[in-house]
Each structure stands twice: as C-alpha cells, then as structure tokens.
PDB file of N, CA and C in Angstrom:
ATOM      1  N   UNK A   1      19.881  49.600 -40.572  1.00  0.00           N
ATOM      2  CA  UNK A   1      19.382  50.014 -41.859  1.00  0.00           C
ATOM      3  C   UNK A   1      20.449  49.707 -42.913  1.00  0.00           C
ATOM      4  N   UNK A   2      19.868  49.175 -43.676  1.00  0.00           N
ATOM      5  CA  UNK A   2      20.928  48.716 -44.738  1.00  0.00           C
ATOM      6  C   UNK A   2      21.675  49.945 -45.548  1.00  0.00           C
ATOM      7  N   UNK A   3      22.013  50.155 -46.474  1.00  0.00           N
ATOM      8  CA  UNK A   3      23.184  50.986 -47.296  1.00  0.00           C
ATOM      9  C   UNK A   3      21.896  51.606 -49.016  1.00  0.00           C
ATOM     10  N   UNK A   4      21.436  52.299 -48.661  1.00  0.00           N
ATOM     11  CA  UNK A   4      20.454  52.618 -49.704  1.00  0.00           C
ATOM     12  C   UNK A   4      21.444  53.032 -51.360  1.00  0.00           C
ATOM     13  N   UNK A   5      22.503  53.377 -51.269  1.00  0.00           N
ATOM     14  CA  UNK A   5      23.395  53.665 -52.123  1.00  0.00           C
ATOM     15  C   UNK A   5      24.142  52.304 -52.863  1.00  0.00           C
ATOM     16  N   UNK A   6      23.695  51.206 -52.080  1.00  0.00           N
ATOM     17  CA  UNK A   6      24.499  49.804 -52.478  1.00  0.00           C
ATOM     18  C   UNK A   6      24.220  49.912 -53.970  1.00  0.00           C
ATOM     19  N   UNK A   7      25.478  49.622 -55.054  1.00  0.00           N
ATOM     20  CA  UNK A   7      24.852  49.493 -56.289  1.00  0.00           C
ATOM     21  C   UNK A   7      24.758  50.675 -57.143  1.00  0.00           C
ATOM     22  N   UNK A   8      25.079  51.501 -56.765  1.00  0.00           N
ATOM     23  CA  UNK A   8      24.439  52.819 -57.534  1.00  0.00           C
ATOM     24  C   UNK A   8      25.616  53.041 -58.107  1.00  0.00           C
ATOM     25  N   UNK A   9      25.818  53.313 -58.982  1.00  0.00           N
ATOM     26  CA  UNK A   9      27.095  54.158 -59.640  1.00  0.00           C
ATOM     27  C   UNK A   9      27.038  55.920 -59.538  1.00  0.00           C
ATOM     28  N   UNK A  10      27.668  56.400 -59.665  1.00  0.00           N
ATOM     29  CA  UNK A  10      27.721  57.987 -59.704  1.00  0.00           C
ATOM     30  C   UNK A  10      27.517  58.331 -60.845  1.00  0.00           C
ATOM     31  N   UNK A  11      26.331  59.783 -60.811  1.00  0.00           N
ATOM     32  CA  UNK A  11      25.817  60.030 -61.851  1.00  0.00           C
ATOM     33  C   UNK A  11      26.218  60.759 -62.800  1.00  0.00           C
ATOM     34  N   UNK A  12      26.288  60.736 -64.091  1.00  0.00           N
ATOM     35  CA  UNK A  12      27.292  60.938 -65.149  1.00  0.00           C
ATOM     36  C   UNK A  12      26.371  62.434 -65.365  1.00  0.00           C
ATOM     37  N   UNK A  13      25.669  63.012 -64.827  1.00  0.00           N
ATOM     38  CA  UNK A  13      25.801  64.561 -64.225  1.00  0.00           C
ATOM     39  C   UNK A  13      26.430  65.328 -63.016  1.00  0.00           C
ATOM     40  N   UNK A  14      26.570  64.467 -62.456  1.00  0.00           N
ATOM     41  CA  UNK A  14      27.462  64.880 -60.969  1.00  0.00           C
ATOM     42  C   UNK A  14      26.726  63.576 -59.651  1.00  0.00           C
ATOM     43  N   UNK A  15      27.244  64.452 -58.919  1.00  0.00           N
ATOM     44  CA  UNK A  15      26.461  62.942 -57.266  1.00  0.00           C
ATOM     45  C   UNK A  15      24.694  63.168 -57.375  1.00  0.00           C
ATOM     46  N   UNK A  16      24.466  64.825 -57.404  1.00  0.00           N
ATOM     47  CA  UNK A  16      23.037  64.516 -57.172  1.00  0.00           C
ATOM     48  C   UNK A  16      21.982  64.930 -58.859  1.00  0.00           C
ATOM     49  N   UNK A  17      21.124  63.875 -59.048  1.00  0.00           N
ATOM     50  CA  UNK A  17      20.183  64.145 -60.295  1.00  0.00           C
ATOM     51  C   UNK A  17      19.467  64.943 -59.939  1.00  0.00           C
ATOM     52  N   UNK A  18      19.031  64.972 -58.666  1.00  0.00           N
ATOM     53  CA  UNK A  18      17.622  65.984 -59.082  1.00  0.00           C
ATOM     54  C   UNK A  18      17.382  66.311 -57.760  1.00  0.00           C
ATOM     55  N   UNK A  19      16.081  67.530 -57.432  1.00  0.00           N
ATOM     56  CA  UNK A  19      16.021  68.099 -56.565  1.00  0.00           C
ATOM     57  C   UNK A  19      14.513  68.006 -56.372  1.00  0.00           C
ATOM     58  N   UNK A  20      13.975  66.976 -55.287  1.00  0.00           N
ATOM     59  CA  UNK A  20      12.833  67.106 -55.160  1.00  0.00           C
ATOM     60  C   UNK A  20      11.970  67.762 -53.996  1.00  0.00           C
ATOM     61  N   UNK A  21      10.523  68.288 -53.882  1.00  0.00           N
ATOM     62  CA  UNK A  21      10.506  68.867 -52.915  1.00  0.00           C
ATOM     63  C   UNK A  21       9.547  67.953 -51.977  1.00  0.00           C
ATOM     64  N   UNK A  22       9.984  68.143 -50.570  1.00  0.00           N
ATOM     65  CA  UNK A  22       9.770  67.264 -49.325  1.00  0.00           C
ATOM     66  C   UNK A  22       8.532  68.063 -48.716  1.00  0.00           C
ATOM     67  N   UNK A  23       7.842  67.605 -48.383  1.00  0.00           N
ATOM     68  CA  UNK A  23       6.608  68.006 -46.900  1.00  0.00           C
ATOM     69  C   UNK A  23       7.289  67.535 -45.949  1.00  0.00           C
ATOM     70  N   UNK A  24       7.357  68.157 -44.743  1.00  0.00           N
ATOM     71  CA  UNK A  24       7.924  67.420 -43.609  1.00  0.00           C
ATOM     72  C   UNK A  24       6.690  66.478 -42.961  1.00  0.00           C
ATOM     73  N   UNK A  25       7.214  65.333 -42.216  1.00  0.00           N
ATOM     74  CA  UNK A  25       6.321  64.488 -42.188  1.00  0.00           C
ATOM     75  C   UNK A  25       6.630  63.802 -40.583  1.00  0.00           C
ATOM     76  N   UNK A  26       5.878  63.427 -39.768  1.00  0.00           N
ATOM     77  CA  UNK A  26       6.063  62.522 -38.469  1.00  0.00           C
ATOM     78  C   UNK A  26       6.285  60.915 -38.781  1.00  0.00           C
ATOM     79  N   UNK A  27       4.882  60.669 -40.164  1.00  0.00           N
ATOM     80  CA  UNK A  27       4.313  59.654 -40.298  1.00  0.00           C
ATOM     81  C   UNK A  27       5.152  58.955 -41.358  1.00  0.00           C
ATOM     82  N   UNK A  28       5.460  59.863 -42.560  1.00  0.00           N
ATOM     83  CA  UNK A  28       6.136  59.039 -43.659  1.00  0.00           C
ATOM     84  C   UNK A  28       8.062  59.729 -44.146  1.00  0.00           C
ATOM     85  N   UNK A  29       8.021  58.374 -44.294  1.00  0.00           N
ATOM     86  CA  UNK A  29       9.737  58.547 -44.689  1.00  0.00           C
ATOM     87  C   UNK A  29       9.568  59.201 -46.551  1.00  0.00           C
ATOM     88  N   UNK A  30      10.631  59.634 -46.651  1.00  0.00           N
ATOM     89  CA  UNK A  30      10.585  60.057 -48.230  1.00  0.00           C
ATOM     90  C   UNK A  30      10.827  59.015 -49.130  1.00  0.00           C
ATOM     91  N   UNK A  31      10.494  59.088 -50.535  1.00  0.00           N
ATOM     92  CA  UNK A  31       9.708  58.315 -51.262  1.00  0.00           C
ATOM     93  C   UNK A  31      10.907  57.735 -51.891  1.00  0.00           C
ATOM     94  N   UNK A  32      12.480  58.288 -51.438  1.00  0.00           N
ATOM     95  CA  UNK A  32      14.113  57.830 -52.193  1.00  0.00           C
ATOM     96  C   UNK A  32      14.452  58.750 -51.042  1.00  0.00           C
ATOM     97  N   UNK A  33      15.963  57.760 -50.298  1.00  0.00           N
ATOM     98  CA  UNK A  33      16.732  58.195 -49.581  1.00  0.00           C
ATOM     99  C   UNK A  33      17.062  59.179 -50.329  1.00  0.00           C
ATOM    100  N   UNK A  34      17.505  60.559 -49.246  1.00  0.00           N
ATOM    101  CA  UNK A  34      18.131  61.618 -49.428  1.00  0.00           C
ATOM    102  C   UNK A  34      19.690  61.859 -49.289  1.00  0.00           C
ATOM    103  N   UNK A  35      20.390  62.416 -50.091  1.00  0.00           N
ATOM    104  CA  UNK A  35      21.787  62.499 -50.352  1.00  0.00           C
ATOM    105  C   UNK A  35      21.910  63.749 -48.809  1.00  0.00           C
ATOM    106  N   UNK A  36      21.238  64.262 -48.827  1.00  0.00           N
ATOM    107  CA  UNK A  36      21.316  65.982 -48.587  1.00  0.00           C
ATOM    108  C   UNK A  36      19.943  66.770 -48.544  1.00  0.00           C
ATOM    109  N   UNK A  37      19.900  67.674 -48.052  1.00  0.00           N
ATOM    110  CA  UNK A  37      18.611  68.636 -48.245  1.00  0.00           C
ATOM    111  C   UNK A  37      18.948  70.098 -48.688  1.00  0.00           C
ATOM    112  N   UNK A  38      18.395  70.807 -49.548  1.00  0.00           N
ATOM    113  CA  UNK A  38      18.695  72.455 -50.393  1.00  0.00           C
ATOM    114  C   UNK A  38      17.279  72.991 -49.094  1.00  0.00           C
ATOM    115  N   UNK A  39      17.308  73.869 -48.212  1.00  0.00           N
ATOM    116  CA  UNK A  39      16.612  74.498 -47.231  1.00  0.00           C
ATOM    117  C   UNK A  39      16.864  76.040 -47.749  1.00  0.00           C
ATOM    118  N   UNK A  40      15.366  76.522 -48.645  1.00  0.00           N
ATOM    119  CA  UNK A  40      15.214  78.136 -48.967  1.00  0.00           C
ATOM    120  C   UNK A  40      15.210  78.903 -48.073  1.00  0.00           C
ATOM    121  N   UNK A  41      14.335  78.577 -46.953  1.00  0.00           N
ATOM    122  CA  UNK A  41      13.734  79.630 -45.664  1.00  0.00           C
ATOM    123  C   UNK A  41      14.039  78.982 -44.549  1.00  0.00           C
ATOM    124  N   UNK A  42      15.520  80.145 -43.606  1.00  0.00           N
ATOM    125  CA  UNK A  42      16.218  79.614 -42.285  1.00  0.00           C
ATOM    126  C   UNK A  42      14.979  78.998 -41.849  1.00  0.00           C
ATOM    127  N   UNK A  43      15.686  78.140 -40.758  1.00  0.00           N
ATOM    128  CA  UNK A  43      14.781  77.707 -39.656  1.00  0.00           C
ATOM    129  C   UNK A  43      15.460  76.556 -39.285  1.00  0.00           C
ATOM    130  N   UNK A  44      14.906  75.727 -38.581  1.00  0.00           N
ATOM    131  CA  UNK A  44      15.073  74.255 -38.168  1.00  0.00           C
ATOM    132  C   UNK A  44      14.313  73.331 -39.078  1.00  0.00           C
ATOM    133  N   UNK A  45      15.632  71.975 -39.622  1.00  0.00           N
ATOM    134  CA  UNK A  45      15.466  70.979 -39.840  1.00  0.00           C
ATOM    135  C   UNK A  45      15.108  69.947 -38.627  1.00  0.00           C
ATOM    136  N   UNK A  46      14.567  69.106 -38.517  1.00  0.00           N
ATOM    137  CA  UNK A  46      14.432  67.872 -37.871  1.00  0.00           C
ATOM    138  C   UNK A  46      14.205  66.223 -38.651  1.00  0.00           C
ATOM    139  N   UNK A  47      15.103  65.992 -38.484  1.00  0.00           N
ATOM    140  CA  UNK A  47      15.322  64.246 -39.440  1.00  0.00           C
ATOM    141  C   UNK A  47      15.825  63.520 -38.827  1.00  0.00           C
ATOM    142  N   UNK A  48      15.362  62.133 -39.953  1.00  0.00           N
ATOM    143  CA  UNK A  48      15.758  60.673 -39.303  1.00  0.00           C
ATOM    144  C   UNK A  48      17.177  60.481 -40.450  1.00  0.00           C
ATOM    145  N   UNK A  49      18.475  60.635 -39.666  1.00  0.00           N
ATOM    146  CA  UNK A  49      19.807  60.397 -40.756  1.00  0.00           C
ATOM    147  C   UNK A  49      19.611  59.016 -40.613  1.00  0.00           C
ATOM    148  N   UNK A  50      20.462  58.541 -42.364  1.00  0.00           N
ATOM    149  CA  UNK A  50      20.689  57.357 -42.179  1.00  0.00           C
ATOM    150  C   UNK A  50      20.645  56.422 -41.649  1.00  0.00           C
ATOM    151  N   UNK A  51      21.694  56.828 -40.509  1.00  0.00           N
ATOM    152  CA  UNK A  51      21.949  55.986 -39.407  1.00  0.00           C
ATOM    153  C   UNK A  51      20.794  55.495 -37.614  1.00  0.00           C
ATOM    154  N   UNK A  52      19.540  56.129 -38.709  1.00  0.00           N
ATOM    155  CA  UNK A  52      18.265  56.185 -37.777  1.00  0.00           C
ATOM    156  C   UNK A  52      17.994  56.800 -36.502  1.00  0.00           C
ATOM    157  N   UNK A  53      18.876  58.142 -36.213  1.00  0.00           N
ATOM    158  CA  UNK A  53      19.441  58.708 -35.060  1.00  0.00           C
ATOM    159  C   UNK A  53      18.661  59.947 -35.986  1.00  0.00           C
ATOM    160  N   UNK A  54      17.854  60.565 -35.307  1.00  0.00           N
ATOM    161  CA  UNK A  54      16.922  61.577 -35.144  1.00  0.00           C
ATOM    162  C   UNK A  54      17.964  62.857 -34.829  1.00  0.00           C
ATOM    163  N   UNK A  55      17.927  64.049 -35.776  1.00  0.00           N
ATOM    164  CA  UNK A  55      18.817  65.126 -35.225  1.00  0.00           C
ATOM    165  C   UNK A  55      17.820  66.737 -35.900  1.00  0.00           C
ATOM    166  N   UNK A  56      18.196  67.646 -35.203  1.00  0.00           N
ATOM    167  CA  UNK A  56      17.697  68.444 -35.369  1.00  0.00           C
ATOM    168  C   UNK A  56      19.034  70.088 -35.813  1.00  0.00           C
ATOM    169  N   UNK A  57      18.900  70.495 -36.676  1.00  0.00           N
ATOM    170  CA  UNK A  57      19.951  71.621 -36.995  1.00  0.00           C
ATOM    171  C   UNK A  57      18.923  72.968 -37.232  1.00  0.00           C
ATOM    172  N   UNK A  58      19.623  73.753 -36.751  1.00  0.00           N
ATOM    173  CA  UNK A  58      19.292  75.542 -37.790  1.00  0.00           C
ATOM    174  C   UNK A  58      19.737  76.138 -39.171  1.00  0.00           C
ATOM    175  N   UNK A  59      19.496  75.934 -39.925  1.00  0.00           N
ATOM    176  CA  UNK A  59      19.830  76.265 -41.223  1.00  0.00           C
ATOM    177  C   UNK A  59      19.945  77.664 -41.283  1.00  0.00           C
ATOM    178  N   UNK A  60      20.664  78.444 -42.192  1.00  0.00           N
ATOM    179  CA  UNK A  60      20.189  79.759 -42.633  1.00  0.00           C
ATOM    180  C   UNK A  60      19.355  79.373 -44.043  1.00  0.00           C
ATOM    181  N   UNK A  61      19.238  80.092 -44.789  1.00  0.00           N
ATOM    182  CA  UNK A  61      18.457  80.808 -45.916  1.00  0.00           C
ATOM    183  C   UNK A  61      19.334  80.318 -46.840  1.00  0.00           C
ATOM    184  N   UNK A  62      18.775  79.206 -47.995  1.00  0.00           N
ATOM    185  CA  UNK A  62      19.357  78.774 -48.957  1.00  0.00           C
ATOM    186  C   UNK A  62      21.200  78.233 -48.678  1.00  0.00           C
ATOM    187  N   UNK A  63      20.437  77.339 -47.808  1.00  0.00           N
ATOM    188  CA  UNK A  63      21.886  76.444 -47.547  1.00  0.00           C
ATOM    189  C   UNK A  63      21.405  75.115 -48.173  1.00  0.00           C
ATOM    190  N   UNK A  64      22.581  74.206 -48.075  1.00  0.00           N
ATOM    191  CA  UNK A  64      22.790  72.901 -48.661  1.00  0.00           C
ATOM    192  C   UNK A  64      23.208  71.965 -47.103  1.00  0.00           C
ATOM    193  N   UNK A  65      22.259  71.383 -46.769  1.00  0.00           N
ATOM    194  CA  UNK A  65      22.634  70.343 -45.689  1.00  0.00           C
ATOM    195  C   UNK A  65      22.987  69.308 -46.533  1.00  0.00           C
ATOM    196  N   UNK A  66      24.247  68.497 -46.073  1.00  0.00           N
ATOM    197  CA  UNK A  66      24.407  67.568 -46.499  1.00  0.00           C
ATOM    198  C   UNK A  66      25.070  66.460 -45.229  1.00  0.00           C
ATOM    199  N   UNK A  67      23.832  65.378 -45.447  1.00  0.00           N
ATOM    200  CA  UNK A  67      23.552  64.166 -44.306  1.00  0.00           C
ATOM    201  C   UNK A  67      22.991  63.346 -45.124  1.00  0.00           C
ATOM    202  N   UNK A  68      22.948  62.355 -45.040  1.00  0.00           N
ATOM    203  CA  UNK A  68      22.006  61.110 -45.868  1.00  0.00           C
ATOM    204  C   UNK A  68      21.097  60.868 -44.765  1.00  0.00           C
ATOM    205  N   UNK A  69      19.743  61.048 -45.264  1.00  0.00           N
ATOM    206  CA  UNK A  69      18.664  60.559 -44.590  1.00  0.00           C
ATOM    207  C   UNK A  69      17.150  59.814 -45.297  1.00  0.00           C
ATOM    208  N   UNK A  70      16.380  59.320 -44.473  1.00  0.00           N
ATOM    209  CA  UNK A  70      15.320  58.858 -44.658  1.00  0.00           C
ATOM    210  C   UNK A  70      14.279  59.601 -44.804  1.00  0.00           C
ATOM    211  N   UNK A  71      14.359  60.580 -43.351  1.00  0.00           N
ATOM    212  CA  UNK A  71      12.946  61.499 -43.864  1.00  0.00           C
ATOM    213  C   UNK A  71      13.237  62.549 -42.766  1.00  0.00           C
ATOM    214  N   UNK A  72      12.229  63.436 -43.238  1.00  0.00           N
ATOM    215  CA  UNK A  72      11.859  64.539 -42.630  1.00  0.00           C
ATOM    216  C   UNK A  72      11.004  64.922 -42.185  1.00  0.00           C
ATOM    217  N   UNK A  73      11.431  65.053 -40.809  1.00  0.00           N
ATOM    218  CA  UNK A  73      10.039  65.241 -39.520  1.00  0.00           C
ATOM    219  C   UNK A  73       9.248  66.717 -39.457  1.00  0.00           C
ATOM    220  N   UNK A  74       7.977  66.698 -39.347  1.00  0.00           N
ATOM    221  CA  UNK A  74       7.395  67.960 -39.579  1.00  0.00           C
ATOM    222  C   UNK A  74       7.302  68.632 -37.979  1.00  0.00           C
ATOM    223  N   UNK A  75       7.704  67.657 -36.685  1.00  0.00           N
ATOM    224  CA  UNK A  75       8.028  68.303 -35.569  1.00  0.00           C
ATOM    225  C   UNK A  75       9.260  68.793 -35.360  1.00  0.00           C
ATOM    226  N   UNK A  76       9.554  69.575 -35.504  1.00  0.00           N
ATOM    227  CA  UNK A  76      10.556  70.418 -34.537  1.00  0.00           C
ATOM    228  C   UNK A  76      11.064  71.168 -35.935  1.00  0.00           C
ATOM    229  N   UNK A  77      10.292  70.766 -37.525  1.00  0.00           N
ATOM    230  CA  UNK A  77      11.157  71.996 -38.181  1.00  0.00           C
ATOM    231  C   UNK A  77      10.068  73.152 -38.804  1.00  0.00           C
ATOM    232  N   UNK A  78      10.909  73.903 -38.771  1.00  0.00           N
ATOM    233  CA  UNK A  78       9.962  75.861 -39.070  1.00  0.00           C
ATOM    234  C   UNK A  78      10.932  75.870 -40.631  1.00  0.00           C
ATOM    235  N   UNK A  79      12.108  75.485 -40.944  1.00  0.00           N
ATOM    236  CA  UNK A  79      12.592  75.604 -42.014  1.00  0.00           C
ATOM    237  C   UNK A  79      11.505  75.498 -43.106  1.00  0.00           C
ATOM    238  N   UNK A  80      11.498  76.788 -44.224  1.00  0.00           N
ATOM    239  CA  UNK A  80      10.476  76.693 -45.652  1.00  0.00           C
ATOM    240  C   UNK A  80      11.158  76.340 -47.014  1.00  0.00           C
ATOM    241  N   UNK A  81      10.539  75.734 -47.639  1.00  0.00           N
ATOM    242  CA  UNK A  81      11.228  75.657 -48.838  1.00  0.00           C
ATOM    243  C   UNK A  81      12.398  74.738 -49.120  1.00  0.00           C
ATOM    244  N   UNK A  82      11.899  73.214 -48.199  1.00  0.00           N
ATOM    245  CA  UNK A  82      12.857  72.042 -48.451  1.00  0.00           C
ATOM    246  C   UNK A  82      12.630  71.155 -49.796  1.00  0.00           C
ATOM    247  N   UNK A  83      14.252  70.575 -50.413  1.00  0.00           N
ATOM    248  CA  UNK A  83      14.337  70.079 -51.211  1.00  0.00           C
ATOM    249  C   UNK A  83      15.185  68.735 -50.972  1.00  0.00           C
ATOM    250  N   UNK A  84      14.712  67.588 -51.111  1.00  0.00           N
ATOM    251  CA  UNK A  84      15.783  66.547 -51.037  1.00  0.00           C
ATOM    252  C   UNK A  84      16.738  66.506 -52.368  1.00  0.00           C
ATOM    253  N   UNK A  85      18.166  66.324 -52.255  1.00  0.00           N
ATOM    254  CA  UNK A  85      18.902  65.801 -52.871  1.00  0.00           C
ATOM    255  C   UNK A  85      19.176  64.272 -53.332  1.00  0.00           C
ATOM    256  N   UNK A  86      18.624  64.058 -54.178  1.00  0.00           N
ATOM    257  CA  UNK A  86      18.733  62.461 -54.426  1.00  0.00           C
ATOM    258  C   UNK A  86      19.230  62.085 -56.118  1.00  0.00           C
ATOM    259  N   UNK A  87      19.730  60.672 -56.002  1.00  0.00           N
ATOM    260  CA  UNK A  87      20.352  59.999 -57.071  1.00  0.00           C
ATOM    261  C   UNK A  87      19.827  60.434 -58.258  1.00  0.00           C
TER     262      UNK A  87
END
C-alpha cells in the first residue's frame, strides 16, 4: 500500500483537521485514510492499519487511538461512538 500522506504538508491547525464519524464496515474502507480514531463508548476496535495487517484493541471510554488506517471493520468491534482522525 502506498504512503497516503505522500505530499501533504501539516496542517496549519495542528496534524489532525477534522473529526469524522465512521460506521464500522466488513465491505468498505473509509472515504480518507485515517490518522487515528477518537472511540466515545469502551469496547473493541477492529481495523485494517496501514500496513494492511488487520488488528483488533479494547479501548476505554473516550480515548484517542492513534494508528494510521484504512478502515474499520464492523466484525469484532462493540466500541460506540467512532471518529476518524484525518488531514
């Protein structure tokens, strides 16, 4: 997988612009690589990082994962209230 960040300069608000919110998904990758994910309600994440290696974590309650990924799988996560971090 190529380098989704190639090119980008850093944003003259900080690394991340904006905070969008994700459906977890089997079928589709998110619509802009993710810097990171903001997770409201503990549970389990399950994603495809970057590096196309499938991983699964436990979050608590309004944490900040930070991984660069593609997308977010709606098997294996119970986590509520995901937000991607992106450019």
């Amino acid at each position: 997988m190529s380098n989704p960040y190639n090119g980008h300069s850093p944003s003259r608000f900080g690394s991340v612009s904006d905070l969008v919110p994700v459906t977890p998904s089997d079928d589709d990758a998110l619509p802009t690589p993710a810097l990171g994910l903001y997770v409201q309600g503990a549970g389990a994440v399950s994603f495809i990082a970057h590096s196309g290696e499938t991983r699964t974590v436990s979050v608590p309650a309004n944490f900040y994962l930070i991984c660069a990924m593609s997308q977010v799988l709606a098997a294996g996560t119970t986590a509520t209230g995901i937000h991607a971090l992106v450019l």
